[in-house]
Protein backbone atom coordinates (compact mmCIF):
# COMPACT_ATOMS: atom_id res chain seq x y z
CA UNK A 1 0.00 0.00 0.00
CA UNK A 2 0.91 3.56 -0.67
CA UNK A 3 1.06 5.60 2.71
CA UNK A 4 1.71 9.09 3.47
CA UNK A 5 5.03 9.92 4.99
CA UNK A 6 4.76 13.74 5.07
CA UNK A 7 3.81 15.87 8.11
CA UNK A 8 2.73 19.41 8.12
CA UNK A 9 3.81 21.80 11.17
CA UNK A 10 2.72 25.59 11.55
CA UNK A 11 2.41 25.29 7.85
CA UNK A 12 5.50 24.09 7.02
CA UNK A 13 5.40 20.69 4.84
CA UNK A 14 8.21 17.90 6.03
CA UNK A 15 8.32 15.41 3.56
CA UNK A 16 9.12 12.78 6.36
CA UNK A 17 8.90 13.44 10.68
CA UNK A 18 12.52 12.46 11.12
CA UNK A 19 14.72 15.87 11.84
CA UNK A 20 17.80 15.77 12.82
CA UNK A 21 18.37 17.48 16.33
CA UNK A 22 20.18 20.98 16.90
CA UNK A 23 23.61 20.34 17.80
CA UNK A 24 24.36 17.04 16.72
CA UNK A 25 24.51 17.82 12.79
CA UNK A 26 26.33 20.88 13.03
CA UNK A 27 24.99 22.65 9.86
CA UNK A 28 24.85 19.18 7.19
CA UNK A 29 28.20 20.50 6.24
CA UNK A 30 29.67 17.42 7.21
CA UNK A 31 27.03 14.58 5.96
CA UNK A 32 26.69 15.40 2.17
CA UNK A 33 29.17 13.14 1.26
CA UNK A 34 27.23 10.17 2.80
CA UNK A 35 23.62 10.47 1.47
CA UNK A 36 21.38 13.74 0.21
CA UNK A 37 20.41 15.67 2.97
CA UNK A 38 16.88 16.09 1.29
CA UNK A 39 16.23 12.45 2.72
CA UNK A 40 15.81 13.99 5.96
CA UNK A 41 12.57 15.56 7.11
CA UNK A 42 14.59 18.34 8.04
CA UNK A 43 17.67 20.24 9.78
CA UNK A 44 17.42 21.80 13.39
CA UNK A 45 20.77 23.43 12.81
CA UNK A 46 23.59 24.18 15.44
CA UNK A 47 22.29 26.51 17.82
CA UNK A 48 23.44 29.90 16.95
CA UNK A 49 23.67 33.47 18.82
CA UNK A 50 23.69 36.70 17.27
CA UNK A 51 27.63 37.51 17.40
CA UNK A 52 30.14 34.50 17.34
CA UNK A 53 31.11 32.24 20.32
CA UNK A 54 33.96 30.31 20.69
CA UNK A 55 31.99 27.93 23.52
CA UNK A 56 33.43 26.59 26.58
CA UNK A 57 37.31 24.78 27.44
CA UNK A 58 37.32 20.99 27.01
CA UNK A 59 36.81 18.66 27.88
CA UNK A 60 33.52 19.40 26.79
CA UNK A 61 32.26 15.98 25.62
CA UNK A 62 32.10 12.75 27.82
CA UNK A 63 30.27 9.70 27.55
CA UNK A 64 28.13 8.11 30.08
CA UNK A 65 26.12 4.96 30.70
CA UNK A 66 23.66 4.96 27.55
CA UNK A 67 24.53 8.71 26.71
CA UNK A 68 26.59 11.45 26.75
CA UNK A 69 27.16 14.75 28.81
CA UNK A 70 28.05 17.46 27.17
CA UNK A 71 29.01 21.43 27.98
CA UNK A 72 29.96 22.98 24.56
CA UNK A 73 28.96 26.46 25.09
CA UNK A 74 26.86 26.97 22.02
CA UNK A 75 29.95 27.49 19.78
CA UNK A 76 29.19 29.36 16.36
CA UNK A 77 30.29 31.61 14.08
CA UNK A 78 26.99 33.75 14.56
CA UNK A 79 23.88 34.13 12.91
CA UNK A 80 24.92 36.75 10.17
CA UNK A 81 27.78 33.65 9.27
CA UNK A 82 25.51 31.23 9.15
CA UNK A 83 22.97 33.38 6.83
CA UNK A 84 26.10 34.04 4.59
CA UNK A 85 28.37 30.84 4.76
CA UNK A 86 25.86 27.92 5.40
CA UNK A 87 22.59 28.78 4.34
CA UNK A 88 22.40 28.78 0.79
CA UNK A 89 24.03 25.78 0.70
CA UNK A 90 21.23 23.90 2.92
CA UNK A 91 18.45 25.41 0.79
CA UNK A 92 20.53 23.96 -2.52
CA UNK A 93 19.63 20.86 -0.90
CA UNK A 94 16.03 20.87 -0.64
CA UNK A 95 16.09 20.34 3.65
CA UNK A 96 13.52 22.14 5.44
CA UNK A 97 15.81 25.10 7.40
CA UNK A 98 15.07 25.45 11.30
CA UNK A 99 17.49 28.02 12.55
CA UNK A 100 18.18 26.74 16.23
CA UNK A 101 18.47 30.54 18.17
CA UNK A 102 20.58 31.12 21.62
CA UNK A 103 20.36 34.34 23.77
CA UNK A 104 21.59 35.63 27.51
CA UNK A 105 19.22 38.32 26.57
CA UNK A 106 15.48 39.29 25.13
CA UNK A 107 17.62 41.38 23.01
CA UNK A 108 19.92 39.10 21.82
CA UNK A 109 16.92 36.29 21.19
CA UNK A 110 15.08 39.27 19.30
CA UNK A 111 18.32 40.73 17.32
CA UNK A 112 19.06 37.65 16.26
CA UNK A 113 15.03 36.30 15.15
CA UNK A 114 14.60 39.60 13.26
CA UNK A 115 18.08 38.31 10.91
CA UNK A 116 16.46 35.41 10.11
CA UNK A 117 13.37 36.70 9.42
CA UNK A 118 14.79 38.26 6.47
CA UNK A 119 16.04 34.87 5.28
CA UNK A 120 15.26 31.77 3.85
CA UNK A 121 14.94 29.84 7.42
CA UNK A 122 11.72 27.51 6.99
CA UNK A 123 10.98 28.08 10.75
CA UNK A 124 13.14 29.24 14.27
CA UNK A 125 13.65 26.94 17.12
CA UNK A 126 13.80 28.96 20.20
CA UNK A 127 16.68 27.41 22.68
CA UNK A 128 15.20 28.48 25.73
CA UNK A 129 17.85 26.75 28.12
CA UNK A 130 20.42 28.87 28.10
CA UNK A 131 21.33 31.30 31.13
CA UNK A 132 19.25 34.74 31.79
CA UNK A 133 22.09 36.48 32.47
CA UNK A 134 19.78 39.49 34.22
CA UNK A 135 17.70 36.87 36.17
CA UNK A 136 21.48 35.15 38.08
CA UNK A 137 22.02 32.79 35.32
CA UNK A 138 18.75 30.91 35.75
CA UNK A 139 17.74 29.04 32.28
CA UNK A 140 14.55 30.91 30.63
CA UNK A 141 12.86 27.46 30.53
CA UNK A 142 12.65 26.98 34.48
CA UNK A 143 9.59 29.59 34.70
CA UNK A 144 6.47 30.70 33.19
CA UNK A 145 7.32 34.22 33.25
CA UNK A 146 10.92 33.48 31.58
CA UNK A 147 9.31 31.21 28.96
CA UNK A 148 6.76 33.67 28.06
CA UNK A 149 8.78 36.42 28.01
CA UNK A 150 11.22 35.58 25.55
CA UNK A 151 8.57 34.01 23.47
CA UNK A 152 6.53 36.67 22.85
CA UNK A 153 9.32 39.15 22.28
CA UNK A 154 10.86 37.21 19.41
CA UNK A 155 7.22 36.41 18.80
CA UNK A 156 6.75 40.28 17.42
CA UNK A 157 10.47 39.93 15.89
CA UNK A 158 9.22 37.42 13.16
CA UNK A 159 6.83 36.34 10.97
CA UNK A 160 8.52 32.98 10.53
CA UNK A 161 6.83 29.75 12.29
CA UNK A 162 7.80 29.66 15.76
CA UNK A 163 8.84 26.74 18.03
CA UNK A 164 9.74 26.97 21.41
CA UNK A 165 12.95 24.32 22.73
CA UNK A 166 11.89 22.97 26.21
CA UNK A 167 14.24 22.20 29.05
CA UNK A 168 13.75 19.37 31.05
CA UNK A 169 15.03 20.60 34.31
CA UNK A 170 11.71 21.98 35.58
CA UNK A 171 9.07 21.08 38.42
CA UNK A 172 6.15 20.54 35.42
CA UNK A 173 6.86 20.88 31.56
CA UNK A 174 3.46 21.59 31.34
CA UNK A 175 3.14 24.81 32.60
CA UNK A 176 5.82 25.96 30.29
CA UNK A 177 4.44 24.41 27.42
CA UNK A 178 1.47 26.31 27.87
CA UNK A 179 2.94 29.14 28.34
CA UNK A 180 4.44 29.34 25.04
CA UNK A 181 1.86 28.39 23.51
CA UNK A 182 0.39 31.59 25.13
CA UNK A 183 2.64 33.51 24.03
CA UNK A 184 2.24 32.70 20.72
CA UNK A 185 4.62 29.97 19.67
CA UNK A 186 3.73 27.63 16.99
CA UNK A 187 4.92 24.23 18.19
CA UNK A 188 6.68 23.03 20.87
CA UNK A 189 9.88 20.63 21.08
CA UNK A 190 10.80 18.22 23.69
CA UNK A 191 13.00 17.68 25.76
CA UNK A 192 16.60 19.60 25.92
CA UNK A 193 19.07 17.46 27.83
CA UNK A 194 19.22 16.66 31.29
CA UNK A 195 21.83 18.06 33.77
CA UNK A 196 24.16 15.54 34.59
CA UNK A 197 27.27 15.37 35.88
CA UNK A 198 30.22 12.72 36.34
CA UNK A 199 33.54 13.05 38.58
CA UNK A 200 36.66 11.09 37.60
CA UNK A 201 37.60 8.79 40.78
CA UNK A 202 41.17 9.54 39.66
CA UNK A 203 41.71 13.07 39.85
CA UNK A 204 38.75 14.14 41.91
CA UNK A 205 37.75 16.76 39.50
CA UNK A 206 34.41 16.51 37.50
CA UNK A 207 34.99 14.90 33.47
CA UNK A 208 33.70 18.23 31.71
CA UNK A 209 35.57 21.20 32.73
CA UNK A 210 32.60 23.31 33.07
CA UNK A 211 31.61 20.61 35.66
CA UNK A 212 28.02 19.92 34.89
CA UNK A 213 26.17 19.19 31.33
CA UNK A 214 23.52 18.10 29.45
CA UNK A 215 22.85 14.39 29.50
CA UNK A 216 20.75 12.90 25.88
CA UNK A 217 21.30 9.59 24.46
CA UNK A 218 18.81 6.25 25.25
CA UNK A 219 19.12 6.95 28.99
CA UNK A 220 16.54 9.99 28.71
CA UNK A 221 14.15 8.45 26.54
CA UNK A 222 11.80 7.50 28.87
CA UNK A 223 11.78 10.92 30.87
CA UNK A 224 10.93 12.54 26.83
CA UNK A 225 8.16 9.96 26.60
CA UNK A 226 6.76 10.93 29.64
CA UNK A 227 7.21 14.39 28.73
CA UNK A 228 5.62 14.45 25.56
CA UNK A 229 2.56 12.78 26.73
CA UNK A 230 1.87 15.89 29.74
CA UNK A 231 2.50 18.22 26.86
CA UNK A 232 -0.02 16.79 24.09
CA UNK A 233 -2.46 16.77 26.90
CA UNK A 234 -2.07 20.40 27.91
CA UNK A 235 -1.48 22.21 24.74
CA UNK A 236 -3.06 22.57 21.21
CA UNK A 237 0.03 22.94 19.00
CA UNK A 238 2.28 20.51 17.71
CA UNK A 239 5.13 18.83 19.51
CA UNK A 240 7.89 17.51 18.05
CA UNK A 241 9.70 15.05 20.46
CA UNK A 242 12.77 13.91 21.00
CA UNK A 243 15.37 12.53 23.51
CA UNK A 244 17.55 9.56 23.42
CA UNK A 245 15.22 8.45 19.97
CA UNK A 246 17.43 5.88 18.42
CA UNK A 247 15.02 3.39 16.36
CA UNK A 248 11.88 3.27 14.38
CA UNK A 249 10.57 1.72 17.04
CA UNK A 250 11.35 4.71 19.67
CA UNK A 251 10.10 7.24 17.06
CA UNK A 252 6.56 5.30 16.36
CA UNK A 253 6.25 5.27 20.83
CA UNK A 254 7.03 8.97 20.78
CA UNK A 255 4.67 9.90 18.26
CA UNK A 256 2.14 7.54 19.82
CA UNK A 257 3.10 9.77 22.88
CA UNK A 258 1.73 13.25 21.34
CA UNK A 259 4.68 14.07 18.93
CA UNK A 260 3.62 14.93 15.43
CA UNK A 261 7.39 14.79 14.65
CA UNK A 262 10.57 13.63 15.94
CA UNK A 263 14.61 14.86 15.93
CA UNK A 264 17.04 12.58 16.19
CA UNK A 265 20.89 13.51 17.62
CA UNK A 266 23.06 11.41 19.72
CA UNK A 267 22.30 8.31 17.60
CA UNK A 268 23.46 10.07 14.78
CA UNK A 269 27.29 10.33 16.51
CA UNK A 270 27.98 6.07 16.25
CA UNK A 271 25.81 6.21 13.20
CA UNK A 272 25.30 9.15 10.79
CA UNK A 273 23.23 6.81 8.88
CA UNK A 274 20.44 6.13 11.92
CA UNK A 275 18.19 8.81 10.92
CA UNK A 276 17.54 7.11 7.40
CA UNK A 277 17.22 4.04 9.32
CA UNK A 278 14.27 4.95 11.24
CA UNK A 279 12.61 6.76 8.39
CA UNK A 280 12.55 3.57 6.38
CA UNK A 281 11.58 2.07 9.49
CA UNK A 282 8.41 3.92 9.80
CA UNK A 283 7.41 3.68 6.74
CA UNK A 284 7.82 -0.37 6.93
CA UNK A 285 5.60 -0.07 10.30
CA UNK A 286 2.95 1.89 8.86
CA UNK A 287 2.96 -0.90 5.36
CA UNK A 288 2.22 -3.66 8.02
CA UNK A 289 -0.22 -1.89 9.98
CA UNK A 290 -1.86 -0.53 6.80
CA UNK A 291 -1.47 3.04 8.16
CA UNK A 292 -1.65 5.30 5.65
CA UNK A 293 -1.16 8.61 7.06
CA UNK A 294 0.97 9.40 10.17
CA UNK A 295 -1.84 11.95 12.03
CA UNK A 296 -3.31 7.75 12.50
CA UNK A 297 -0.84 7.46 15.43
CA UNK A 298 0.16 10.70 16.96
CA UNK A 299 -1.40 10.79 20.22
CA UNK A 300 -3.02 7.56 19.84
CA UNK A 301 -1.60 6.05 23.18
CA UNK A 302 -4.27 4.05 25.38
CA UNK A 303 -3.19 4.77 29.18
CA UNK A 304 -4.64 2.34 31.35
C-alpha cells in the first residue's frame, strides 16, 4: 500500500517526521558526502547566537552509561555567518531550514530572530535553556514568566513559524508548554538534555571542565516519553519530540506519545546513517499496519 510519509507543522510541509536534532549535525556540512540531505525531514541546525562564540574549554564531551554529557557552550560563528556561509548551501539541498536561536538576553533572542526573518529559514527553534544572564544565570525554561517572556518578544520579531525548545530541568513541563503556547509559539519541542554530571575517581575533578552538562542519548528516553505525553495533553500545538530516539521503534512510541514529529541527535554520533534508518523504518511499520497517514498514530496512546 501507498502511505503518506509527510507531516505538516505551523504550515510548514516535512516530507518525512525524522529531523535531525540541533547540535548534533552541526549545519549538514559534514554529511553530504554520505547520502542527500533532502532524505531527511529536516535540519534543526547548530544553535546559533547573534555575534560568534567560541563555547566553553574541554573537555567538553564525555560519555556516560547509555549517553553522553556534554558542555559545549553553544559554539558558532553567529547568525549573520551562518545566513552568509551555510545557508544557501542547505536550501541547494532541498532540507527544510530550522534556525536553532541562543540568547543571555530578550535582546539578543530578538536581534538575532529579526536576521532570520529576512532569510530563507523555513521556521526558528527557540533554545530556551540557556542562562538569563539578568535573572542570576537561571535558564529561561525553568519559569512561566521566563518562557513567556522571551517568546513573545521574538514572537513580534518574526513572521517565521515559531517553536519553542523545552528544558527538562523543571518542576512541570506543562506549565511551560502552555505558556508558550500563550505567548504565541507555533509548536513546541521536547525535551533539551538533562543536567548531569560525572567526577573522575582519579583526579577528583568533574569529566567536563565546566563541571556539569547536558545528559541525551537512550538513557533519557523514557523521561521525553513521559514528557511528551503531559504536553499533548495540555497544549493545542504541535510537539515535536525527542530525547535519546534511536530506532523506528522509539520514534513510532514517541509519536504515539503526542509528537507529530521527531529529531534525532546522539544516535546520529555512532551512526550518521540512523536517521535514514528509522525513516525507512516507519514507513515499513505503517505498510504492516496498513497506516496510511501518520496523524493515524500521533497521540493515539491508550493509558490504562
Amino acid at each position: 500500500m501507498v502511505v503518506d510519509m509527510s507531516v505538516k507543522i505551523a504550515g510548514v510541509e516535512f516530507p518525512n517526521p525524522v529531523i535531525a536534532a540541533s547540535g548534533t549535525y552541526g549545519n549538514g556540512e559534514c554529511y553530504t558526502d554520505l547520502y542527500p540531505l533532502s532524505k531527511l525531514g529536516g535540519i534543526s541546525c547548530k544553535g546559533m547566537t547573534i555575534e560568534p562564540k567560541l563555547g566553553n574549554p574541554p573537555p567538553r564531551i564525555a560519555e556516560s552509561y547509555s549517553g553522553i554529557l556534554n558542555s559545549v557552550g553553544l559554539q558558532n560563528i553567529g547568525v549573520h555567518g551562518f545566513v552568509e556561509y551555510y545557508l544557501p548551501t542547505l536550501k541547494e539541498e532541498g532540507n527544510v531550514i530550522i534556525a536553532n536561536v541562543a540568547g543571555a538576553t530578550i535582546d539578543d533572542y530578538v536581534a538575532a530572530a529579526e536576521v532570520l526573518d529576512a532569510s530563507d529559514v523555513d521556521m526558528i527553534e527557540l533554545n530556551i535553556s540557556c542562562p538569563n544572564v539578568k535573572q542570576g544565570g537561571a535558564s529561561w525554561g525553568i519559569s512561566r514568566e521566563g518562557a513567556a517572556s522571551v517568546t513573545s518578544a521574538v514572537r513580534r520579531a518574526t513572521k517565521k513559524p515559531l517553536i519553542v525548545k523545552l528544558t527538562p530541568n523543571v518542576t512541570d513541563i506543562t506549565e511551560i508548554a502552555k505558556a508558550a503556547e500563550a505567548e504565541g509559539a507555533d509548536c513546541v519541542s521536547l525535551i533539551n538534555t538533562l543536567l548531569g554530571m560525572r567526577i573522575d575517581v582519579k583526579t577528583r575533578r568533574p569529566i567536563l571542565k565546566n563541571n556539569m552538562g547536558g545528559l541525551s542519548g537512550p538513557a533519557v528516553f523514557p523521561v521525553a516519553v513521559r514528557m511528551v505525553w503531559q504536553c499533548y495533553k495540555a497544549v493545542k500545538i504541535p510537539i515535536i519530540g525527542m530525547g535519546g530516539i534511536s530506532t523506528a521503534e522509539d520514534a513510532i512510541e514517541m509519536m504515539l506519545a503526542g509528537a507529530s514529529a521527531v529529531q534525532m541527535g546522539t544516535a546520529i554520533f555512532t551512526d550518521p546513517y540512523s536517521p535514514l534508518k528509522v525513516i525507512d523504518g516507519i514507513e515499513e511499520y505503517m505498510e504492516e499496519n496498513e497506516i496510511k497517514s501518520l496523524s493515524e498514530i500521533v497521540g493515539q496512546v491508550q493509558p490504562w
